[in-house]
PDB file of N, CA and C in Angstrom:
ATOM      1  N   UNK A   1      -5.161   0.913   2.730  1.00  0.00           N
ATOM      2  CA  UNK A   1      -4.048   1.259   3.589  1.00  0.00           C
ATOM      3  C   UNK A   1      -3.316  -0.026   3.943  1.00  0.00           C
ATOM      4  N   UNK A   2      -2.019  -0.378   3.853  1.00  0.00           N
ATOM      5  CA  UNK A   2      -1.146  -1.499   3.919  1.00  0.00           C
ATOM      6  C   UNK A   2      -0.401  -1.146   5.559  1.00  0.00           C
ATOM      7  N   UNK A   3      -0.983  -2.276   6.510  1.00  0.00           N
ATOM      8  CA  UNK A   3       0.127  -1.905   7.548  1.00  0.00           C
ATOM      9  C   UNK A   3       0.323  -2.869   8.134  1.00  0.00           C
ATOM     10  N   UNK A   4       1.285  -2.892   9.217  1.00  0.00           N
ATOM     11  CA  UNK A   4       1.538  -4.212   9.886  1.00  0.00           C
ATOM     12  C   UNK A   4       2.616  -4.966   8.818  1.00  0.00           C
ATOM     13  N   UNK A   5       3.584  -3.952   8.551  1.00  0.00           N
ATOM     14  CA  UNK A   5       4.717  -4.264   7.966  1.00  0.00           C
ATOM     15  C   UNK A   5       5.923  -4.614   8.993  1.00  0.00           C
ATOM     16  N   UNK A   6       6.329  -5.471   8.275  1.00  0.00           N
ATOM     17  CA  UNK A   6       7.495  -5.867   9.081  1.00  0.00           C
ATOM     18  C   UNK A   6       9.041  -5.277   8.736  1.00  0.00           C
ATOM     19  N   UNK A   7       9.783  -5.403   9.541  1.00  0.00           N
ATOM     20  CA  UNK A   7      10.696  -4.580   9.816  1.00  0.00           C
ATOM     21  C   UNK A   7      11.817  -5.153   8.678  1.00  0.00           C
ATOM     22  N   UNK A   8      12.030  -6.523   8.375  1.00  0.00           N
ATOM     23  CA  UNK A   8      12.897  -7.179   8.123  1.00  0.00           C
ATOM     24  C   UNK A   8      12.499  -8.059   6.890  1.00  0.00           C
ATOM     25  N   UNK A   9      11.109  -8.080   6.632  1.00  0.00           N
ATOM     26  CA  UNK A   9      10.573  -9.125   5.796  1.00  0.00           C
ATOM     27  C   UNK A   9       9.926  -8.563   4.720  1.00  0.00           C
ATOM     28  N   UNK A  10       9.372  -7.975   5.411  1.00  0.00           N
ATOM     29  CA  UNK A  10       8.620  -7.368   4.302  1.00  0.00           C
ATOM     30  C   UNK A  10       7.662  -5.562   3.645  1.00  0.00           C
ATOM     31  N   UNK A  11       9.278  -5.732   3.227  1.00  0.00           N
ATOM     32  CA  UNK A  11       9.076  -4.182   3.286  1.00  0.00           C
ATOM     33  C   UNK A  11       8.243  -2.933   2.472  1.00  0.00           C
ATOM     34  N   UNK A  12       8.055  -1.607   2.750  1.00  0.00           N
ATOM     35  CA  UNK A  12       6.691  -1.148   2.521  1.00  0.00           C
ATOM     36  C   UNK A  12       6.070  -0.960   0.801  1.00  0.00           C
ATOM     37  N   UNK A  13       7.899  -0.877  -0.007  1.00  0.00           N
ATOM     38  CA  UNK A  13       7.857  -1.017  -1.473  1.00  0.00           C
ATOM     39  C   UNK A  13       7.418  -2.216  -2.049  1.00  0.00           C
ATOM     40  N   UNK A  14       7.516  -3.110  -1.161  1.00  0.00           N
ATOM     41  CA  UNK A  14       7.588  -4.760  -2.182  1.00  0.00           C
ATOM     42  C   UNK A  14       5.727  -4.864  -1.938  1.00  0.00           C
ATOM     43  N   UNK A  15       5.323  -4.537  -0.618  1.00  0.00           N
ATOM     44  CA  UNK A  15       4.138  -4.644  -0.259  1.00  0.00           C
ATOM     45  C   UNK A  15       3.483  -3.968  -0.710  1.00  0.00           C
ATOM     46  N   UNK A  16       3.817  -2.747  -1.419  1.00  0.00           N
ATOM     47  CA  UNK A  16       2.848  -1.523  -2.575  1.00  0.00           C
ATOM     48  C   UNK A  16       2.911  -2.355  -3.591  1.00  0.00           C
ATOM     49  N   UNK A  17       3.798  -2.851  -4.444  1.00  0.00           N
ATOM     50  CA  UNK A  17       4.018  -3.579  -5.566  1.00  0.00           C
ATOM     51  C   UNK A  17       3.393  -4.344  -6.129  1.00  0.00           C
ATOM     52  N   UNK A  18       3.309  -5.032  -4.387  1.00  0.00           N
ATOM     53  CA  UNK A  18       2.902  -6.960  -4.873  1.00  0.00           C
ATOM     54  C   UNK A  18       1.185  -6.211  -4.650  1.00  0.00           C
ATOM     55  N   UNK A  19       0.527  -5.270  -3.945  1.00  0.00           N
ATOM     56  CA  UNK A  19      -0.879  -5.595  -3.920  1.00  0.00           C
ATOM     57  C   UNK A  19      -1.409  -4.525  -4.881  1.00  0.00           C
ATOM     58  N   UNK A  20      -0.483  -3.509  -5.662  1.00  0.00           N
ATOM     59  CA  UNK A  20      -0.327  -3.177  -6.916  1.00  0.00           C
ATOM     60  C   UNK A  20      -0.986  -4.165  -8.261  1.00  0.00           C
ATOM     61  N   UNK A  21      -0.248  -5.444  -8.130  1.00  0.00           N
ATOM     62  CA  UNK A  21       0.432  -6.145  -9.311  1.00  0.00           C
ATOM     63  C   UNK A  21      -0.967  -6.605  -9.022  1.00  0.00           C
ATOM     64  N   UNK A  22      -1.564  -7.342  -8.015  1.00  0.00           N
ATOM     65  CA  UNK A  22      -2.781  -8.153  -7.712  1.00  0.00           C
ATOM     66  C   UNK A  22      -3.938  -7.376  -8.092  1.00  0.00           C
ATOM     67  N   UNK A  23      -4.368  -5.830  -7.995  1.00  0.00           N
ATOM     68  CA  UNK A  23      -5.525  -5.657  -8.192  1.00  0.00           C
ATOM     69  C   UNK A  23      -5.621  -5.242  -9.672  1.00  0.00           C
ATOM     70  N   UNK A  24      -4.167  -4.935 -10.267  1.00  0.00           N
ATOM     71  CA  UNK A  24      -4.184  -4.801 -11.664  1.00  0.00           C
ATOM     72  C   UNK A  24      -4.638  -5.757 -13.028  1.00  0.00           C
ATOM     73  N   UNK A  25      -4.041  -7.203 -12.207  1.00  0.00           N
ATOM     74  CA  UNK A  25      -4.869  -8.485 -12.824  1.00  0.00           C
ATOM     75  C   UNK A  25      -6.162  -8.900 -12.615  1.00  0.00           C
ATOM     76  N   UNK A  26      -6.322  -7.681 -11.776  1.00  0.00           N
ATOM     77  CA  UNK A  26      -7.971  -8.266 -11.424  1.00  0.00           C
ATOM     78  C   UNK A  26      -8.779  -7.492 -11.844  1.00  0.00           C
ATOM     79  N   UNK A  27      -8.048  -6.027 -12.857  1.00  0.00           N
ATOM     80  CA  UNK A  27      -8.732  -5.151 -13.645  1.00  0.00           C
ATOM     81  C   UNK A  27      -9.564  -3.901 -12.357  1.00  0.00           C
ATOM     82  N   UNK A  28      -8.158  -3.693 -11.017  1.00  0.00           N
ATOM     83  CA  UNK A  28      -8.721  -2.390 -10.205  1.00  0.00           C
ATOM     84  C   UNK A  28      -7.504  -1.427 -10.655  1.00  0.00           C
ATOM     85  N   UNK A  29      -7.662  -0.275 -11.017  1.00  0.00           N
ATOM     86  CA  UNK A  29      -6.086   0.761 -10.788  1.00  0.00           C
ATOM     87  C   UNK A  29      -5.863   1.152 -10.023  1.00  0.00           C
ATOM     88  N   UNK A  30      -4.608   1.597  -9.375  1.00  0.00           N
ATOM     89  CA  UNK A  30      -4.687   2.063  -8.219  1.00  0.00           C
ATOM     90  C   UNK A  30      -4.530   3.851  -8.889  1.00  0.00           C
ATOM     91  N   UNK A  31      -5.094   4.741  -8.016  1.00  0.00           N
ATOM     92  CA  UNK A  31      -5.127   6.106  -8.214  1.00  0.00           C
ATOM     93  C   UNK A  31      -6.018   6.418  -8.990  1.00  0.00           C
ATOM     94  N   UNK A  32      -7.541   5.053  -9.718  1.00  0.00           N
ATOM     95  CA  UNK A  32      -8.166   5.571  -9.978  1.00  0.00           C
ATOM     96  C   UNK A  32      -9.625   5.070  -9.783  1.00  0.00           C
ATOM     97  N   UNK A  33      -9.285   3.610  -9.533  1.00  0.00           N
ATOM     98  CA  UNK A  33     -10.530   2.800  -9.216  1.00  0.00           C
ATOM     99  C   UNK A  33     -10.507   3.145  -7.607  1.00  0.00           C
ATOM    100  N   UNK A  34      -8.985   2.860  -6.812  1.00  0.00           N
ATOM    101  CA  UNK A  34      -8.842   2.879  -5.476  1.00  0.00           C
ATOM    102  C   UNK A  34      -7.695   3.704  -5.476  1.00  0.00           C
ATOM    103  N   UNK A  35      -6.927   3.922  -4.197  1.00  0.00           N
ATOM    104  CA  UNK A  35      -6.197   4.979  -3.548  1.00  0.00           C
ATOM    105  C   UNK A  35      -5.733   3.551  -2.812  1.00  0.00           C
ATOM    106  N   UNK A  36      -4.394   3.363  -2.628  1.00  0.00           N
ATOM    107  CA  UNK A  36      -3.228   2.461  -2.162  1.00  0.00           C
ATOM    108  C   UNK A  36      -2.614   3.621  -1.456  1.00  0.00           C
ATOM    109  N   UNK A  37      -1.913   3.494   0.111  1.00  0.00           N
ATOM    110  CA  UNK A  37      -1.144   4.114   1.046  1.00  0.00           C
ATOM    111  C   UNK A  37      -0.784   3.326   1.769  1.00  0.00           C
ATOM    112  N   UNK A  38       0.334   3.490   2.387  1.00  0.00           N
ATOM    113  CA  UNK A  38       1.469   2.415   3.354  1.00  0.00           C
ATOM    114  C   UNK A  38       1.358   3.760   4.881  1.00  0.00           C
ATOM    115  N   UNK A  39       1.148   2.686   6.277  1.00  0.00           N
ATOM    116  CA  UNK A  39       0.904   3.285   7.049  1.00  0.00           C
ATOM    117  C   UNK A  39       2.490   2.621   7.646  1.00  0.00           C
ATOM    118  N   UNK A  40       3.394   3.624   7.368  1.00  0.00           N
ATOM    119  CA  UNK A  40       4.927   3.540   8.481  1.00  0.00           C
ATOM    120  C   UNK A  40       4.842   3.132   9.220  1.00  0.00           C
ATOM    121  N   UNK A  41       5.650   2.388   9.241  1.00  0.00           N
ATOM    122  CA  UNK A  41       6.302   2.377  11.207  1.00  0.00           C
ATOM    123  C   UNK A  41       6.824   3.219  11.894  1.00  0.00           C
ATOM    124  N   UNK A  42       7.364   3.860  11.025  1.00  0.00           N
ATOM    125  CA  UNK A  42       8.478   4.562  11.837  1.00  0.00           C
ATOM    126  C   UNK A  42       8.025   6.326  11.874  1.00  0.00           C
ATOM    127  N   UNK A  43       6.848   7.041  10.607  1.00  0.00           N
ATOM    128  CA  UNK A  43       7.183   8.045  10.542  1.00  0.00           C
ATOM    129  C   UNK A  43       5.288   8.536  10.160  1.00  0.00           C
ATOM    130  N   UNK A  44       4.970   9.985  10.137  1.00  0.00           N
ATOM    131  CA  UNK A  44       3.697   9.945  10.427  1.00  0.00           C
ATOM    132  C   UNK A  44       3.474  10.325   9.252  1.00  0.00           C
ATOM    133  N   UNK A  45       2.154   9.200   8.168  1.00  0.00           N
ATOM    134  CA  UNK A  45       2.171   9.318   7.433  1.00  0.00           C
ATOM    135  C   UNK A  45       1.289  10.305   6.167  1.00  0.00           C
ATOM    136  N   UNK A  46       0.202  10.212   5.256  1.00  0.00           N
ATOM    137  CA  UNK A  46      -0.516  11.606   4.561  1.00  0.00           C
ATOM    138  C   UNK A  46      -1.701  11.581   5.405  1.00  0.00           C
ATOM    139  N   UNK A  47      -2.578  12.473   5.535  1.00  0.00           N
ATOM    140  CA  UNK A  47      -3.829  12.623   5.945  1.00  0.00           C
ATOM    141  C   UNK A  47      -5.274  11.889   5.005  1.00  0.00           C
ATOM    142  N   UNK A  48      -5.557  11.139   5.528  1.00  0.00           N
ATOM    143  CA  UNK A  48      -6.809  10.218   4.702  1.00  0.00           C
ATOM    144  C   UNK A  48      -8.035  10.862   4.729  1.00  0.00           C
ATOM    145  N   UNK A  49      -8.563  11.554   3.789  1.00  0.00           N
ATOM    146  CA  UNK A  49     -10.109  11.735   3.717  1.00  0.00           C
ATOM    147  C   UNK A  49     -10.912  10.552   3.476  1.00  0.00           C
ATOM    148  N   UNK A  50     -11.988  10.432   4.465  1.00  0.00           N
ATOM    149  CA  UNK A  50     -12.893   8.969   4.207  1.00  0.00           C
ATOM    150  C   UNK A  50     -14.327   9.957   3.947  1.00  0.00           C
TER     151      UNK A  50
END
């Protein structure tokens, strides 16, 4: 879960992307090794099963 995004800097696409791009070189997928989600600021976001 990605949060503690900033309003102005750094926003919630670039921050899926960039920790996207990082676990892919490190040989994790996302949607299959792990599950990647962005927790809004502004709006309420999917329901997490743990």
């Amino acid at each position: 879960m990605l949060g503690h995004l900033s309003k102005t800097n750094n926003y919630p696409e670039l921050a899926l992307r960039t920790v996207i791009s990082i676990l892919e070189m490190n040989g994790v997928r996302d949607g299959e090794d792990i599950i990647i989600d962005i927790a809004h600021r502004d709006r309420v976001g999917r329901v997490q099963s743990i």
